[in-house]
C-alpha atoms as a PDB file:
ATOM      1  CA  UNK A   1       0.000   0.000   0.000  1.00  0.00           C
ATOM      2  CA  UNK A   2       3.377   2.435  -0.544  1.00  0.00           C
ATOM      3  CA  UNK A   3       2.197   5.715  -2.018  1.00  0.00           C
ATOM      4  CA  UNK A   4       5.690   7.305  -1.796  1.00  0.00           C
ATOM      5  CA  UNK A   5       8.951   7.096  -0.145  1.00  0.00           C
ATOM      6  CA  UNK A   6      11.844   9.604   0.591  1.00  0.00           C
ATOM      7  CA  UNK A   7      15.197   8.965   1.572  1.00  0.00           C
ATOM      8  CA  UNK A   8      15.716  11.170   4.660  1.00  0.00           C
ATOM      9  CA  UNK A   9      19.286   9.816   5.356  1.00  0.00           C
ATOM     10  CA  UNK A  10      22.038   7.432   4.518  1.00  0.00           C
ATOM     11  CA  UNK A  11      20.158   4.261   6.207  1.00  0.00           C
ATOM     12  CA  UNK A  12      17.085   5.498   6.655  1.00  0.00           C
ATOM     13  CA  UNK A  13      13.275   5.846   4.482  1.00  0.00           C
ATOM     14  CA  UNK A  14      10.627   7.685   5.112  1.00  0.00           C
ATOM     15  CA  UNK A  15       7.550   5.611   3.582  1.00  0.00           C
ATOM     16  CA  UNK A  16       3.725   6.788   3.595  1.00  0.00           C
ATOM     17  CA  UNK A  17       0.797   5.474   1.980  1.00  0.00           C
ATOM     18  CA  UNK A  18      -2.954   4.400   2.952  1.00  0.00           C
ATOM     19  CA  UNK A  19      -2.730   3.031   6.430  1.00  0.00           C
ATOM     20  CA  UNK A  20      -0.376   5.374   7.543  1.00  0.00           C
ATOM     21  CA  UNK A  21       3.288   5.947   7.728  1.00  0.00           C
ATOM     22  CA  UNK A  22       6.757   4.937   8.967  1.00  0.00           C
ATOM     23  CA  UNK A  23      10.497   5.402   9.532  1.00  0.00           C
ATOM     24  CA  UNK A  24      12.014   2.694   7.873  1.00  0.00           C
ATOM     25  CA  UNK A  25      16.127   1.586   8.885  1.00  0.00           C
ATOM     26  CA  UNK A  26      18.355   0.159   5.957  1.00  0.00           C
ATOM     27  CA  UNK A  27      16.422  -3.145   6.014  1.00  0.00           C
ATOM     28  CA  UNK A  28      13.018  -2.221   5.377  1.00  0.00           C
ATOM     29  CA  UNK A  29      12.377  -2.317   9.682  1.00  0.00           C
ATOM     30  CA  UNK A  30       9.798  -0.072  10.911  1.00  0.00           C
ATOM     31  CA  UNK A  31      11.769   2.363  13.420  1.00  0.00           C
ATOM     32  CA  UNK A  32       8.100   4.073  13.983  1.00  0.00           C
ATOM     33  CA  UNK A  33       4.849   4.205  12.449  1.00  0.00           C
ATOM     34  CA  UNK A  34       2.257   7.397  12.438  1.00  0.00           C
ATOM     35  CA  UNK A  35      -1.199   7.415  11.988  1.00  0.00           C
ATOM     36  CA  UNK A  36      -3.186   8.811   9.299  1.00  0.00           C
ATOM     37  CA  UNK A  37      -3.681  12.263   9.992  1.00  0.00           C
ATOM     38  CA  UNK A  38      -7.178  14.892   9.163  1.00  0.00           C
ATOM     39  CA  UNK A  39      -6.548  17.883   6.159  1.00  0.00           C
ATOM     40  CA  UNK A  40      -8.681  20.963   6.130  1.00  0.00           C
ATOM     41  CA  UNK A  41     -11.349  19.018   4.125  1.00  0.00           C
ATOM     42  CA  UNK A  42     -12.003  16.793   6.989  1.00  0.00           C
ATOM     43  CA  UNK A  43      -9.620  13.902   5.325  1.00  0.00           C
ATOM     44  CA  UNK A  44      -7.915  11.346   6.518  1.00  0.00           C
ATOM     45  CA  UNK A  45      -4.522  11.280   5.171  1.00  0.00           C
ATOM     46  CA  UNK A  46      -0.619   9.807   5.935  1.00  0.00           C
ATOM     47  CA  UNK A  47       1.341  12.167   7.092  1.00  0.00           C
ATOM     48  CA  UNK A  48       4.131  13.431   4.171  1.00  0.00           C
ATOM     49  CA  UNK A  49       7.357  14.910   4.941  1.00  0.00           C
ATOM     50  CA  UNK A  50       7.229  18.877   4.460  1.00  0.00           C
ATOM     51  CA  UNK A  51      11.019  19.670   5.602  1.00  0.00           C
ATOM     52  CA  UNK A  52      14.125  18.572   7.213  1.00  0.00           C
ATOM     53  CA  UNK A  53      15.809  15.178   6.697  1.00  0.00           C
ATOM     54  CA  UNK A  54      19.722  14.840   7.647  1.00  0.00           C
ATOM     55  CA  UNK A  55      21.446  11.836   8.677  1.00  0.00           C
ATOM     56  CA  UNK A  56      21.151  13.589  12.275  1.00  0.00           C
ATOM     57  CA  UNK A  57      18.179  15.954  11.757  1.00  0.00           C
ATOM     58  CA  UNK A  58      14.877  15.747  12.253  1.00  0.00           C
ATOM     59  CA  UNK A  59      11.426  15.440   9.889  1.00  0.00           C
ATOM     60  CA  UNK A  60       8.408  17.676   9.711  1.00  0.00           C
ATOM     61  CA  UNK A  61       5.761  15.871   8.969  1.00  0.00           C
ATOM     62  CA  UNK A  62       1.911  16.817   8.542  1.00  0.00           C
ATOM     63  CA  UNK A  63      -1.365  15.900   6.655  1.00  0.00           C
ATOM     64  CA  UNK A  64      -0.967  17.108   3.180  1.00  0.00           C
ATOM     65  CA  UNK A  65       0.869  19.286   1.321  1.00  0.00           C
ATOM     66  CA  UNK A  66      -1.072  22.408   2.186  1.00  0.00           C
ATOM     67  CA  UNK A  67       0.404  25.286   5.003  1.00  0.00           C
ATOM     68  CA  UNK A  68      -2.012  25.616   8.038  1.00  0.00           C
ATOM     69  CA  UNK A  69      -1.631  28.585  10.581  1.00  0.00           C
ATOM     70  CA  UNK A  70      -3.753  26.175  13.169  1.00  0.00           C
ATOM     71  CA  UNK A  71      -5.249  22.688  13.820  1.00  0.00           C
ATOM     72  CA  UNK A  72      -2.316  20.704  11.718  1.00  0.00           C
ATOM     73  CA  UNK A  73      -1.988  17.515  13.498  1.00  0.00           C
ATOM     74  CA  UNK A  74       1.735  17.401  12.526  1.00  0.00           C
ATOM     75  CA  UNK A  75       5.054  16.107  14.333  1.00  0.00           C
ATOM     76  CA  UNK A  76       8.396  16.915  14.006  1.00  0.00           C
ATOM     77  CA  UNK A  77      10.461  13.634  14.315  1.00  0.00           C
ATOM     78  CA  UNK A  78      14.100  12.400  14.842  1.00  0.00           C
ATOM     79  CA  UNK A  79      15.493  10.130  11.785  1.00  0.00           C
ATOM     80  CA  UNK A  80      17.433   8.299  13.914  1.00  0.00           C
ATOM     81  CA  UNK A  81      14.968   6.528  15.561  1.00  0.00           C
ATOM     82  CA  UNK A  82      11.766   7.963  14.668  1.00  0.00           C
ATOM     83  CA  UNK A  83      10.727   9.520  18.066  1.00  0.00           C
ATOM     84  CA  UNK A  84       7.860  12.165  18.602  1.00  0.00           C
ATOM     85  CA  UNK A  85       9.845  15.384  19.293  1.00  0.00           C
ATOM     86  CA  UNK A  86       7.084  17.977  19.574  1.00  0.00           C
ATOM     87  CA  UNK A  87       3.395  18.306  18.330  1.00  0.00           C
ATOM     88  CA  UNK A  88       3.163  20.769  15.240  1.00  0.00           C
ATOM     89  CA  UNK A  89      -0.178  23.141  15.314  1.00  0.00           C
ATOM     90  CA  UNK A  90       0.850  25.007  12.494  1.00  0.00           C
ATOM     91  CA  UNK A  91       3.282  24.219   9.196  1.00  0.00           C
ATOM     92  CA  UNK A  92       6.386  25.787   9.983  1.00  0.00           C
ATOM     93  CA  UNK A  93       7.522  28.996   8.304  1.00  0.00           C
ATOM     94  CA  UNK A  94      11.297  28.396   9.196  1.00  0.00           C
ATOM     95  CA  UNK A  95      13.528  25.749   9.245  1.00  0.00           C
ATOM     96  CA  UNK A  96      16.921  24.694  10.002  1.00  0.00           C
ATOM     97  CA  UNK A  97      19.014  22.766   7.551  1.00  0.00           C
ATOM     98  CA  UNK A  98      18.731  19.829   9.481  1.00  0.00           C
ATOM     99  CA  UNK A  99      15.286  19.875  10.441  1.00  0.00           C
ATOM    100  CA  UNK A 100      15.220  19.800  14.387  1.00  0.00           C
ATOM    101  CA  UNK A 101      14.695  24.180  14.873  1.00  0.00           C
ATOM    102  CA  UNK A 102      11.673  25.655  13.434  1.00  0.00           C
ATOM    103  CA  UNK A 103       9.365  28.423  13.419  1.00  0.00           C
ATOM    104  CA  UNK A 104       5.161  28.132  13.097  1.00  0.00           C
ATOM    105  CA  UNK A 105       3.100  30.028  11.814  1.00  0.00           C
ATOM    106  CA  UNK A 106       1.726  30.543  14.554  1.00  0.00           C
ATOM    107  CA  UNK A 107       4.548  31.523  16.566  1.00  0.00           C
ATOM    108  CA  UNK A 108       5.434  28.327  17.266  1.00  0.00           C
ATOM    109  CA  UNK A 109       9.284  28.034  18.515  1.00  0.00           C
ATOM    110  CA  UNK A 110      10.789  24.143  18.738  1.00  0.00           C
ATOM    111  CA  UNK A 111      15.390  24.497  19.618  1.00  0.00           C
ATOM    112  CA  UNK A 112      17.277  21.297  18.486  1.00  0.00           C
ATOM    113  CA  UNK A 113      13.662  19.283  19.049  1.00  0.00           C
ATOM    114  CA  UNK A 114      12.345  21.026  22.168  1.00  0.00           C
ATOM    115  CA  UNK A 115       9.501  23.479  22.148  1.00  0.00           C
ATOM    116  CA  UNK A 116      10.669  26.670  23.796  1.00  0.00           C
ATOM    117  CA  UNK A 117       8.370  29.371  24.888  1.00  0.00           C
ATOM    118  CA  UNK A 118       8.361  32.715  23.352  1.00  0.00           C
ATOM    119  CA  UNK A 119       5.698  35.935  24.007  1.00  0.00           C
ATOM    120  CA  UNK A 120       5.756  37.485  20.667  1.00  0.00           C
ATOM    121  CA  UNK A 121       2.932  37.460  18.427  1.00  0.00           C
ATOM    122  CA  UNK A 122       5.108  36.130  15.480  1.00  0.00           C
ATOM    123  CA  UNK A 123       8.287  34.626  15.119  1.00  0.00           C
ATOM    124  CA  UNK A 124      10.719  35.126  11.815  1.00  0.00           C
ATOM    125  CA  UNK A 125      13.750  33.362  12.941  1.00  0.00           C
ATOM    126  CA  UNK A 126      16.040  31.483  15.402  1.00  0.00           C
ATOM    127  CA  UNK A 127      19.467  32.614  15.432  1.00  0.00           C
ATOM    128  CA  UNK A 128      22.358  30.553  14.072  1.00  0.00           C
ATOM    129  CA  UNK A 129      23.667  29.812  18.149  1.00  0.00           C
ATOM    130  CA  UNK A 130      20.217  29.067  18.926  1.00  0.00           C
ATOM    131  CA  UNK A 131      20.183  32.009  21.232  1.00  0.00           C
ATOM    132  CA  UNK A 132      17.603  34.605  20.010  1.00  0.00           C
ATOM    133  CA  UNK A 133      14.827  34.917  17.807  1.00  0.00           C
ATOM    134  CA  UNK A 134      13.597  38.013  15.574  1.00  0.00           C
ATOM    135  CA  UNK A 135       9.969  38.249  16.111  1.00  0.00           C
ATOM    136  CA  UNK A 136       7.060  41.111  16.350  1.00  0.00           C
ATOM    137  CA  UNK A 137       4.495  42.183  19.202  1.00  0.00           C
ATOM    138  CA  UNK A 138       1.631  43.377  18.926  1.00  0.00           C
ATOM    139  CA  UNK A 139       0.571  46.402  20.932  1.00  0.00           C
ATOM    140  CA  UNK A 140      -2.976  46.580  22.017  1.00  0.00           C
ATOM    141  CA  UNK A 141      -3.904  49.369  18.989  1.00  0.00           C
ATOM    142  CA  UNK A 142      -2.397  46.876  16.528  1.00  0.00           C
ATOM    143  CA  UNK A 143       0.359  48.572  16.725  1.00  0.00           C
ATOM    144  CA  UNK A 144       3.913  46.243  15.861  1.00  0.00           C
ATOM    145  CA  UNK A 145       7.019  46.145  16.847  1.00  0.00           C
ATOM    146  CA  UNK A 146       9.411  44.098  15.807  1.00  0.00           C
ATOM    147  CA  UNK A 147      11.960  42.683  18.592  1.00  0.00           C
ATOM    148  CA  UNK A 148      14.918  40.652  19.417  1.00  0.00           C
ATOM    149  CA  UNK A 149      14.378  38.102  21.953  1.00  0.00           C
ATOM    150  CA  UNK A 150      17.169  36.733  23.740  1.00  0.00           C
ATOM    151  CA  UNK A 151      16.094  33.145  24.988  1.00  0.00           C
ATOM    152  CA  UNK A 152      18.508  32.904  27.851  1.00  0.00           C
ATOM    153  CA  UNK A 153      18.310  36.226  29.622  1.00  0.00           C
ATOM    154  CA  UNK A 154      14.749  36.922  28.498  1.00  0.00           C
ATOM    155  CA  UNK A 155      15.668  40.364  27.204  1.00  0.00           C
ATOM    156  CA  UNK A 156      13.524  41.998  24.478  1.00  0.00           C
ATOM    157  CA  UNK A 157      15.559  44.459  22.144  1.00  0.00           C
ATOM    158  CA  UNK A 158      13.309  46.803  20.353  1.00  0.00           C
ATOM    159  CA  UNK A 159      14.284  47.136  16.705  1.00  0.00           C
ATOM    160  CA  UNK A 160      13.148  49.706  13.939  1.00  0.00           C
ATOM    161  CA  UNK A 161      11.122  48.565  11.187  1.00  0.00           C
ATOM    162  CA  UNK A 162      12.532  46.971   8.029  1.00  0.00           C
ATOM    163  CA  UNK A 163      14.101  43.815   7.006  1.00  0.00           C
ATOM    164  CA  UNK A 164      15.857  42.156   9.657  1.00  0.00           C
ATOM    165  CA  UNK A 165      18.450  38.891   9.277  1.00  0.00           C
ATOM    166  CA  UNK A 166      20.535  37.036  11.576  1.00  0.00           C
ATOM    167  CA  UNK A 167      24.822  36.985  10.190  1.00  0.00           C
ATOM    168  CA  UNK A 168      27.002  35.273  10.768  1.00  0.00           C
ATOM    169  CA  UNK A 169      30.543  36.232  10.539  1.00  0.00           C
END
């Protein structure tokens, strides 16, 4: 009942189709296997990889193809062994290269796997040391600002509007 496969590392598969879906070592084992998951339309569908896979990294995975800013039902995973790392309620809008930091849409903050909580409205980005995030508030008028969270201290930095990027040098 395969529908599709991807090849999310060296010795590992990721394999969906209409009973669900799996992690899959260099065998053909099942590591783990997900359930179907519900789309928009009221659907039940396998889960499909959106983003991520390295050897290391980690897997987003969620009911269909389409971004949701609430209710997705998705999971970000580790490809080593297929574990549950956090509960996804929106498609991210950020990811790392290897899968395992992202940004929701809806403001949504998960650090090497681990959800981490932010109180910003909106998140852009997570800093290259995993240290900060560039994100906006909201003022009670509607008013935004956008802001530089520091995740260890707790320290907001107001910043002017504009473009904003994290650089590495």
């Amino acid at each position: 009942g395969a529908q599709g496969a991807l090849p999310v590392a060296d010795d590992r598969l990721y394999g969906w189709g209409g009973e669900g879906s799996a992690v899959l070592d260099f065998d053909g084992t099942p590591l783990a296997v997900y359930p179907l998951g519900t789309t928009d339309t009221g659907e039940q569908r396998p889960l499909i990889a959106v983003a991520g896979g390295s050897a290391l990294g980690c897997l987003v995975l969620q009911p269909g193809p389409q971004p949701k800013s609430t209710g997705l039902g998705g999971l970000l995973i580790s490809i080593v062994d297929g574990a549950e790392l956090a509960t996804l309620d929106a498609t991210p809008s950020w990811v790392s290269p290897d899968g395992c930091t992202l940004v929701g849409l809806d403001s949504q903050v998960i650090i090497e796997g681990k959800p981490v909580a932010v109180d910003l409205d909106q998140v852009f980005s997570v800093s290259p040391d995993r240290g900060s995030v560039l994100g906006m508030r909201r003022s009670g008028d509607g008013d935004a600002t956008f802001v530089l969270l520091d995740l260890v201290t707790g320290e907001v930095a107001e910043l002017g509007a504009g473009f904003h990027l994290f650089a590495m040098v």
